[in-house]
PDB file of N, CA and C in Angstrom:
ATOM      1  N   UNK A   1     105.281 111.322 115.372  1.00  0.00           N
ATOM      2  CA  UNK A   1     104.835 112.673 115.102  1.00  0.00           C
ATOM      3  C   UNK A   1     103.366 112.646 114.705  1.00  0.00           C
ATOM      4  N   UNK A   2     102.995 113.778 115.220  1.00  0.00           N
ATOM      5  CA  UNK A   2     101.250 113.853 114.976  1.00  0.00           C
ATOM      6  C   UNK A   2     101.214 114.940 113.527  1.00  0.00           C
ATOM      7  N   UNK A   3      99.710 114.549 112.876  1.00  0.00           N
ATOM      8  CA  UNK A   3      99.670 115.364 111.694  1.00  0.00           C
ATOM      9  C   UNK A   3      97.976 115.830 112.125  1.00  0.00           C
ATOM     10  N   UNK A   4      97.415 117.002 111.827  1.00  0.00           N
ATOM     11  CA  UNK A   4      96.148 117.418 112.165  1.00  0.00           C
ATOM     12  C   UNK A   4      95.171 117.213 110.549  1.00  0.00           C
ATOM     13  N   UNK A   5      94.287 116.442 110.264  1.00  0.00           N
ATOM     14  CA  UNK A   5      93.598 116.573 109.355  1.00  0.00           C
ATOM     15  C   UNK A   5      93.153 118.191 109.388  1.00  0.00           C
ATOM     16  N   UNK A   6      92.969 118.901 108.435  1.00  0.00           N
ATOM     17  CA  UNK A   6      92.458 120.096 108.729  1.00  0.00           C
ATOM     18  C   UNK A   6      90.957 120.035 107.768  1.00  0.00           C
ATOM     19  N   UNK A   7      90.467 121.159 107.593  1.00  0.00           N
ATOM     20  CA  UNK A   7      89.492 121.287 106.650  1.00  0.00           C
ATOM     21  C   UNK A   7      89.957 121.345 105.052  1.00  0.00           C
ATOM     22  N   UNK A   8      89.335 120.924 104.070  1.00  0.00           N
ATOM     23  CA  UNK A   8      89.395 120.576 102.835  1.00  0.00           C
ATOM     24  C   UNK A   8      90.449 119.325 102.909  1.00  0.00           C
ATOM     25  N   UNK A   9      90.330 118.501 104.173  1.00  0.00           N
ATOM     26  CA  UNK A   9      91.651 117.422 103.956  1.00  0.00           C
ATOM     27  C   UNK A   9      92.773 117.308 103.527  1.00  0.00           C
ATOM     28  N   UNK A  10      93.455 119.004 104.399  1.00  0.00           N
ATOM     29  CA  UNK A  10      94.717 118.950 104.304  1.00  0.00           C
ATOM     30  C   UNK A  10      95.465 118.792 105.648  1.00  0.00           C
ATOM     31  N   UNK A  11      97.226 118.330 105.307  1.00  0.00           N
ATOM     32  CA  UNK A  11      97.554 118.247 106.619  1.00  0.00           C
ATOM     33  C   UNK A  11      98.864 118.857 106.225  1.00  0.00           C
ATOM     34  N   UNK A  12      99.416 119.467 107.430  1.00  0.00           N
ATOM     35  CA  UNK A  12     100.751 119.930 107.194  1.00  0.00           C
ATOM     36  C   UNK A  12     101.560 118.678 108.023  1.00  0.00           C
ATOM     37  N   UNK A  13     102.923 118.456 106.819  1.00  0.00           N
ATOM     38  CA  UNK A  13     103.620 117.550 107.171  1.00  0.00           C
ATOM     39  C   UNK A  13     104.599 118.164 107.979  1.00  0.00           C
ATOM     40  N   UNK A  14     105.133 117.583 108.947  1.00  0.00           N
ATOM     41  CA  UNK A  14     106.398 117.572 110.611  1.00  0.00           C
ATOM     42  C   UNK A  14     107.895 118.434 108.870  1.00  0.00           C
ATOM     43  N   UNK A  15     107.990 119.571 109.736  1.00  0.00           N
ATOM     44  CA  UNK A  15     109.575 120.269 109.061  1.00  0.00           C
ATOM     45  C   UNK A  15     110.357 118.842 109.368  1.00  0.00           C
ATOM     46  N   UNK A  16     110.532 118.270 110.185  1.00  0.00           N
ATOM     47  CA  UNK A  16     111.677 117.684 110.094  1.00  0.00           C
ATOM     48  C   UNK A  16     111.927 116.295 108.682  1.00  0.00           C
ATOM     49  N   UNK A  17     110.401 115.881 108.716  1.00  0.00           N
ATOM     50  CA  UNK A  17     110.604 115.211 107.320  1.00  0.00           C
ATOM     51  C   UNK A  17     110.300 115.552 106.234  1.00  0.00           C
ATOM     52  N   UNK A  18     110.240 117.231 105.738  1.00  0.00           N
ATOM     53  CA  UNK A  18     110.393 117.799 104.908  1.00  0.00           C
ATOM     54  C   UNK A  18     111.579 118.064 104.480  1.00  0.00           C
ATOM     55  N   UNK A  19     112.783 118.424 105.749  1.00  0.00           N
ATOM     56  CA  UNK A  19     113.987 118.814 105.335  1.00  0.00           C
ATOM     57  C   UNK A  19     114.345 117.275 105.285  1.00  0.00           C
ATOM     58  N   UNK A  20     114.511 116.404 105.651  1.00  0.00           N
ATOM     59  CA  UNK A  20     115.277 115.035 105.564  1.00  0.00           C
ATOM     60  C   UNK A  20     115.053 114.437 104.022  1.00  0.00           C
ATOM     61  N   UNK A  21     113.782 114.847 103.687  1.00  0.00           N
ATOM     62  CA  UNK A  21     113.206 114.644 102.182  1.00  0.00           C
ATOM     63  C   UNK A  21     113.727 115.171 101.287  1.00  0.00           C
ATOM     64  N   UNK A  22     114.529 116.347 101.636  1.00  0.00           N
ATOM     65  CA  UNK A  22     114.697 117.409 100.690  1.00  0.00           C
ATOM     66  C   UNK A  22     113.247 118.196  99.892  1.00  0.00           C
ATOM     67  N   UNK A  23     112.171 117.916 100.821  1.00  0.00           N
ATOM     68  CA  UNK A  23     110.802 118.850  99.838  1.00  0.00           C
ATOM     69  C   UNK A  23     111.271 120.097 100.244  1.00  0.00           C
ATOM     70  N   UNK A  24     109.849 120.559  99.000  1.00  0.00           N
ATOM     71  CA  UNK A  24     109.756 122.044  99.104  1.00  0.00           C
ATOM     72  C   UNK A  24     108.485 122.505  98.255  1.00  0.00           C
ATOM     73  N   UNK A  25     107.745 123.747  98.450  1.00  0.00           N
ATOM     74  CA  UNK A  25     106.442 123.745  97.780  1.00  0.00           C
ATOM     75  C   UNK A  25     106.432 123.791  96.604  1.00  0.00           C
ATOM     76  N   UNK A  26     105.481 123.024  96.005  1.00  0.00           N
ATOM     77  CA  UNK A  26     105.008 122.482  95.034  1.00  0.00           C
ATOM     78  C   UNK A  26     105.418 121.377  94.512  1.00  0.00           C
ATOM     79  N   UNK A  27     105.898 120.513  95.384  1.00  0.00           N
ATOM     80  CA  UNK A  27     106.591 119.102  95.616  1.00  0.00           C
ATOM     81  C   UNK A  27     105.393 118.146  95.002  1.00  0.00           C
ATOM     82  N   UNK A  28     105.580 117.244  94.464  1.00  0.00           N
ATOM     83  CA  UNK A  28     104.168 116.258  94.236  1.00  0.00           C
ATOM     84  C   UNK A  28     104.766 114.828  95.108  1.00  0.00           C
ATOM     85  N   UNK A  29     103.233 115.024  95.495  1.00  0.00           N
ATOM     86  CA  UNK A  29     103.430 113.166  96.383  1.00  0.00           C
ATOM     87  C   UNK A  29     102.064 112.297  95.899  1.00  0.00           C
ATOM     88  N   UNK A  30     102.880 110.982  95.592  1.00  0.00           N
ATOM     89  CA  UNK A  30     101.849 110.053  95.134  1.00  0.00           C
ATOM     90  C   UNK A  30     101.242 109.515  96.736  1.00  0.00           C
ATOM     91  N   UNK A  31      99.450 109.256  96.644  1.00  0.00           N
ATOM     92  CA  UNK A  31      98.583 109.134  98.230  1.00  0.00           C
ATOM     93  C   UNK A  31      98.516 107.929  97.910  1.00  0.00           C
ATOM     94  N   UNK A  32      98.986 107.038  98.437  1.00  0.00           N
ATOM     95  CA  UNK A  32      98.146 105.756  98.488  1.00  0.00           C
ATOM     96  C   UNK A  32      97.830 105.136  99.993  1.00  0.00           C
ATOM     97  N   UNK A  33      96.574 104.074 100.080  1.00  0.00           N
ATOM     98  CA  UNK A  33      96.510 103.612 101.258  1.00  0.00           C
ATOM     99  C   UNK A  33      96.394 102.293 100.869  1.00  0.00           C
ATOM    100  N   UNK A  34      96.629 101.156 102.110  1.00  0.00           N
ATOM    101  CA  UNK A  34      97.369 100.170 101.568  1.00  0.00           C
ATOM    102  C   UNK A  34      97.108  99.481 103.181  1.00  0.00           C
ATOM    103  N   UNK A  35      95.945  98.944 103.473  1.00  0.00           N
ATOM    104  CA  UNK A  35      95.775  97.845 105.028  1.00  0.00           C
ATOM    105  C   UNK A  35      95.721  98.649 106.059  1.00  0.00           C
ATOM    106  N   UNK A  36      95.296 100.201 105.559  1.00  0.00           N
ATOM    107  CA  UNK A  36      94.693 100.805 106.402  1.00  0.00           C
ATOM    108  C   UNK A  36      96.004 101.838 107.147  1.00  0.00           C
ATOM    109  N   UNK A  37      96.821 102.035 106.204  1.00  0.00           N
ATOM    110  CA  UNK A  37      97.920 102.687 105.960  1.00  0.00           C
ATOM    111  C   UNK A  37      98.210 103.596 105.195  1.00  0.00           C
ATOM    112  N   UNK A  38      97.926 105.402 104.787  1.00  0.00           N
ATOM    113  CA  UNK A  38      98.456 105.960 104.287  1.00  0.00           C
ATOM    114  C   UNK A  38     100.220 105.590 103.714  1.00  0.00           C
ATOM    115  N   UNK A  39     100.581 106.220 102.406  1.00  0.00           N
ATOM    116  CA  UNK A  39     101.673 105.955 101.688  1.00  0.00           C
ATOM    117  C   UNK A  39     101.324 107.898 101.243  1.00  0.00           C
ATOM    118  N   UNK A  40     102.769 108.080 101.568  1.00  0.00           N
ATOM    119  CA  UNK A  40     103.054 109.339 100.218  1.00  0.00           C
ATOM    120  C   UNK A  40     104.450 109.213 100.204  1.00  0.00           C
ATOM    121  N   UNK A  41     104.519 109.216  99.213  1.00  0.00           N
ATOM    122  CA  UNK A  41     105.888 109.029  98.265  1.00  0.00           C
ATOM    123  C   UNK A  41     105.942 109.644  97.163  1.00  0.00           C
ATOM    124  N   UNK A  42     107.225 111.066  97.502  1.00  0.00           N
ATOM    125  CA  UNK A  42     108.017 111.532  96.725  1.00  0.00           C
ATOM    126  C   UNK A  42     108.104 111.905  95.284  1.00  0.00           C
ATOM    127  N   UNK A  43     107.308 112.427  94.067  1.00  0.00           N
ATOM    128  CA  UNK A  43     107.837 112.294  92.545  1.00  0.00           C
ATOM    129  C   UNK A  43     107.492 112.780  92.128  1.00  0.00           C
ATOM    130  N   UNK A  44     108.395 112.675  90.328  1.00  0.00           N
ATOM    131  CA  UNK A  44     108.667 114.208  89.903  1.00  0.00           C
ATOM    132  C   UNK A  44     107.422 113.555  88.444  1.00  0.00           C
ATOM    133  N   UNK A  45     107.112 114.781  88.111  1.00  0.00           N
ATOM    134  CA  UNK A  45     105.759 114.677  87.009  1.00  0.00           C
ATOM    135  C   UNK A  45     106.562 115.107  85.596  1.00  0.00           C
ATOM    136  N   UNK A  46     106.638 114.869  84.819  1.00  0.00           N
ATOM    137  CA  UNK A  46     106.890 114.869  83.285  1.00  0.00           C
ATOM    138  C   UNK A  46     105.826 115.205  82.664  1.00  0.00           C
ATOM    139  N   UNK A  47     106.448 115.956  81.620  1.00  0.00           N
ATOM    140  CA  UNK A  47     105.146 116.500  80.416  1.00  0.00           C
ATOM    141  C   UNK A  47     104.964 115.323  79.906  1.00  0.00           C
ATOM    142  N   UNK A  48     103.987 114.969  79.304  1.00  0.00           N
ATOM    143  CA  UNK A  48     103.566 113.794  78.372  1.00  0.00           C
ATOM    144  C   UNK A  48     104.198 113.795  77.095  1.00  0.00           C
ATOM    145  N   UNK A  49     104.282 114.730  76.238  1.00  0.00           N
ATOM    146  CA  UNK A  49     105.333 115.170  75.367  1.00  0.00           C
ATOM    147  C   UNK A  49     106.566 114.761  75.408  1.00  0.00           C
ATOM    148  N   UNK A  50     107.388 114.748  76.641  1.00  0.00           N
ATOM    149  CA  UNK A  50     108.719 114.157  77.099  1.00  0.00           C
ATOM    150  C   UNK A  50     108.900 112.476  77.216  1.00  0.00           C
ATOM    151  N   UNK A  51     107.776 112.305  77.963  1.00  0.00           N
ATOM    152  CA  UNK A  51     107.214 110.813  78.581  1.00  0.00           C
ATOM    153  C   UNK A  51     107.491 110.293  76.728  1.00  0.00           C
ATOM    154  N   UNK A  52     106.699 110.384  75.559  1.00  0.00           N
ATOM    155  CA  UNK A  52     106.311 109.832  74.817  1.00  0.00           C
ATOM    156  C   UNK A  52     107.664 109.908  73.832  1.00  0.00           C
ATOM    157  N   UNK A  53     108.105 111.305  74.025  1.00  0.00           N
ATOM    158  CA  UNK A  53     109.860 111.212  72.996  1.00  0.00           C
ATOM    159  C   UNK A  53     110.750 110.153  73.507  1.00  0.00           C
ATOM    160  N   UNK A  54     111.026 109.690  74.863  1.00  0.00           N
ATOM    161  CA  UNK A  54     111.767 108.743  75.570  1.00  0.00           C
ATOM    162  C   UNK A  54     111.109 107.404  74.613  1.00  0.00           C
ATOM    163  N   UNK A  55     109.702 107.191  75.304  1.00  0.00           N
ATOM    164  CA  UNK A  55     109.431 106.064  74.836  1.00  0.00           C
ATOM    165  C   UNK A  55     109.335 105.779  73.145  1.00  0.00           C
ATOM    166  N   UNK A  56     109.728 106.748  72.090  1.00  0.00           N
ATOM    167  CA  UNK A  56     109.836 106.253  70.569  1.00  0.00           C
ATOM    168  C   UNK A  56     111.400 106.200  70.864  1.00  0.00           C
ATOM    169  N   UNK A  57     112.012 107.388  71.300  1.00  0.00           N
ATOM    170  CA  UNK A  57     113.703 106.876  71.188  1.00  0.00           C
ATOM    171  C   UNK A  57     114.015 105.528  72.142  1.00  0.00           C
ATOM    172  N   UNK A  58     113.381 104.644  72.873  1.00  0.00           N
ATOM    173  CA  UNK A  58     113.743 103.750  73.725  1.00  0.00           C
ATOM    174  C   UNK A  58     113.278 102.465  72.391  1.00  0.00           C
ATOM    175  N   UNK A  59     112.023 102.758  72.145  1.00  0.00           N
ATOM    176  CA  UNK A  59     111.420 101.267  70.997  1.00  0.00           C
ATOM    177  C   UNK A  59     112.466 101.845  69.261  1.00  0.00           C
ATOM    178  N   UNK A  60     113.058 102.949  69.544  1.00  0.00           N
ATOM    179  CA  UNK A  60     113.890 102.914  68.240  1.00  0.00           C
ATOM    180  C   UNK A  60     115.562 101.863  68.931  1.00  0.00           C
ATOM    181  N   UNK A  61     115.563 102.710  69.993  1.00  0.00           N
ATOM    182  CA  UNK A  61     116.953 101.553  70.576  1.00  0.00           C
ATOM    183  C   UNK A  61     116.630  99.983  70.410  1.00  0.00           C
ATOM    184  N   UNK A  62     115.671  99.847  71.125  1.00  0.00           N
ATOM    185  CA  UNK A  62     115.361  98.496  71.390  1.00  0.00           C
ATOM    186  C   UNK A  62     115.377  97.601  69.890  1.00  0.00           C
ATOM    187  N   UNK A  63     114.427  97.984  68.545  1.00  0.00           N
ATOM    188  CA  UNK A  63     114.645  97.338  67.274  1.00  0.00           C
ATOM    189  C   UNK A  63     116.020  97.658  66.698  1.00  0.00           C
ATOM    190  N   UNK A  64     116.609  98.462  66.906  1.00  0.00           N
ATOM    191  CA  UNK A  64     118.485  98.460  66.301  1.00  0.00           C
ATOM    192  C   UNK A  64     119.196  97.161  67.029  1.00  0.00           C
ATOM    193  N   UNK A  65     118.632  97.564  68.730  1.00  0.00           N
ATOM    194  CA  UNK A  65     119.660  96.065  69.254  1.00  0.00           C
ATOM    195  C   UNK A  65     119.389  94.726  68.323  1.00  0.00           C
ATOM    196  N   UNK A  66     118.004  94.785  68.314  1.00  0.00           N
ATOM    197  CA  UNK A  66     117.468  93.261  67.835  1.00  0.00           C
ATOM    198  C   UNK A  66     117.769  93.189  66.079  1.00  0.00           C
ATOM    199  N   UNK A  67     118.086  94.269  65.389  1.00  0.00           N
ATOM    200  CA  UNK A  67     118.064  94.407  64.132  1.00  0.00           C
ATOM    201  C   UNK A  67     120.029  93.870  64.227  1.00  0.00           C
ATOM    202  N   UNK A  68     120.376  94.212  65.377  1.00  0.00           N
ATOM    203  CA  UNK A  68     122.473  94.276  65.447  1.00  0.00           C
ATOM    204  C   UNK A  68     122.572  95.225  64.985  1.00  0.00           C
ATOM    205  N   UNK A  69     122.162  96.504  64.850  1.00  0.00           N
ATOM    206  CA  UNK A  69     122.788  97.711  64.274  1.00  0.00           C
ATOM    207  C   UNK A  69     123.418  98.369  65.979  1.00  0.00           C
ATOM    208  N   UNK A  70     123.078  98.096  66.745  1.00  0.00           N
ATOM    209  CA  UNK A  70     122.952  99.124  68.285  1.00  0.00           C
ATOM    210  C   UNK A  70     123.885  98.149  68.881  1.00  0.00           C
ATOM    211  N   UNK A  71     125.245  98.869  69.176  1.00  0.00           N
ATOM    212  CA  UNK A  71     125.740  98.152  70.324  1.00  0.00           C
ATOM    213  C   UNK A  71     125.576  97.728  71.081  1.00  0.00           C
ATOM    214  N   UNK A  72     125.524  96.601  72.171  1.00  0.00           N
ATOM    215  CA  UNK A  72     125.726  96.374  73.708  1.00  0.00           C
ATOM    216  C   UNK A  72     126.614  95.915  74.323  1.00  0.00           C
ATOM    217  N   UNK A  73     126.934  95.723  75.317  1.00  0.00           N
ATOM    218  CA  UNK A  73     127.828  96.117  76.547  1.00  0.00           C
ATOM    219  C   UNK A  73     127.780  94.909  77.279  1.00  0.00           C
ATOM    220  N   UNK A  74     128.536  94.495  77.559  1.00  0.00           N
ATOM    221  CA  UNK A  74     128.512  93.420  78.885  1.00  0.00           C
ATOM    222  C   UNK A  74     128.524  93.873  80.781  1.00  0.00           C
ATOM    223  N   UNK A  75     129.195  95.617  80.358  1.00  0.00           N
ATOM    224  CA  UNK A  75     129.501  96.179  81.499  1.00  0.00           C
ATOM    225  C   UNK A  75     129.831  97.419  81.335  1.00  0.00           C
ATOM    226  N   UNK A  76     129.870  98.580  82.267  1.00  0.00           N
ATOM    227  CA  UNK A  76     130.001  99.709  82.406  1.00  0.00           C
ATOM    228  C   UNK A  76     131.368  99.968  81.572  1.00  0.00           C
ATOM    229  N   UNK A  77     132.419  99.116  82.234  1.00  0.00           N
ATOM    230  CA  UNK A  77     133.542  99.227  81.684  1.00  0.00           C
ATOM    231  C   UNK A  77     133.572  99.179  80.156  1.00  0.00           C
ATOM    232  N   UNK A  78     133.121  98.229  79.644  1.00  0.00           N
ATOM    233  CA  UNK A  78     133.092  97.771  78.543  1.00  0.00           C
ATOM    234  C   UNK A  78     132.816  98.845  77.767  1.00  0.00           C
ATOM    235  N   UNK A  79     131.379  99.605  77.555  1.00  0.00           N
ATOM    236  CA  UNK A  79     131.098 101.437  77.295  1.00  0.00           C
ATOM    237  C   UNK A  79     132.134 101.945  77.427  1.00  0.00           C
ATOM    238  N   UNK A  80     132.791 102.199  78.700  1.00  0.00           N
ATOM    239  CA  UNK A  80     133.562 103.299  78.857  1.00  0.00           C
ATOM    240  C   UNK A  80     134.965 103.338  78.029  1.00  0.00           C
ATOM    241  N   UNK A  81     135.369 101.932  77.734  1.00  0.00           N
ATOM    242  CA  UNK A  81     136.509 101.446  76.983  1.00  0.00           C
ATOM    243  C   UNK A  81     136.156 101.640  75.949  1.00  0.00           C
ATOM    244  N   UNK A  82     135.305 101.450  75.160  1.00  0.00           N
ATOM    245  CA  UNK A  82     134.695 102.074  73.665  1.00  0.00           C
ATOM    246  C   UNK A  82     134.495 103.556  73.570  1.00  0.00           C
ATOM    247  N   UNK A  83     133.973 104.135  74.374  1.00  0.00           N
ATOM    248  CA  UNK A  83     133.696 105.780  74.284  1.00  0.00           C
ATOM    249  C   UNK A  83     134.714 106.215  74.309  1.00  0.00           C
ATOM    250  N   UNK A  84     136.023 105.598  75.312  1.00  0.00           N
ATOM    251  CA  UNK A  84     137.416 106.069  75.430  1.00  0.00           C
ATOM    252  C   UNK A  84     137.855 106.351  73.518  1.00  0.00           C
ATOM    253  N   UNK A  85     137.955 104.440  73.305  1.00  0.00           N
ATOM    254  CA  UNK A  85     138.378 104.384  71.945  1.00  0.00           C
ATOM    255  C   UNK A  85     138.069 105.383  71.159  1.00  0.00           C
ATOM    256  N   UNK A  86     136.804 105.332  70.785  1.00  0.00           N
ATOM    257  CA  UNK A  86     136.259 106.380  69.624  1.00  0.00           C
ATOM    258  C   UNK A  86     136.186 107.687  69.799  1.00  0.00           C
ATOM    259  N   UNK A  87     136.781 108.650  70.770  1.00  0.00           N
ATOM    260  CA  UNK A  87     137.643 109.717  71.117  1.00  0.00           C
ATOM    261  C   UNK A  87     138.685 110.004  71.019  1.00  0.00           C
ATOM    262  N   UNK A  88     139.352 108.928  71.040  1.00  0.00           N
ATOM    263  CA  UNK A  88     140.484 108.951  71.256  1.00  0.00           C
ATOM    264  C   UNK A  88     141.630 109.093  69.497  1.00  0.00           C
TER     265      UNK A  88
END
């Protein structure tokens, strides 16, 4: 499939790999080029606000594991057999 550079260096991308993508406007795509190869790929943008609550609740998980206060799991099952329990 052909794409037309237009003016201000835009191009409209082929419907058919829009719908196969599932896009839609105001979609964000990361540009990269790479050996003389355009890349756009797909992704979703987060507030920084969000980005930064994950990452204190992830370094609060992470020192409980290492402290032994924070459970872990050997396997999915293993969770699911505990979440069962403590419902139950």
């Amino acid at each position: 499939m052909l794409a037309e550079l237009r003016t201000k260096s835009q191009i409209t991308l082929p419907k058919e790999i829009v719908s196969s993508l599932g896009l839609s406007e105001g979609d964000k795509l990361d540009v990269c080029e790479k050996d003389g190869v355009i890349y756009l790929t797909p992704v979703t943008v987060y507030p920084k606000k969000y980005v930064d609550e994950l990452q204190t609740e992830l370094s609060e998980l992470k020192k409980n594991i290492a402290d032994g206060k924070q459970p872990t799991f050997d396997s999915i099952d293993a969770l699911l057999e505990r979440l069962e329990s403590d419902n139950a």
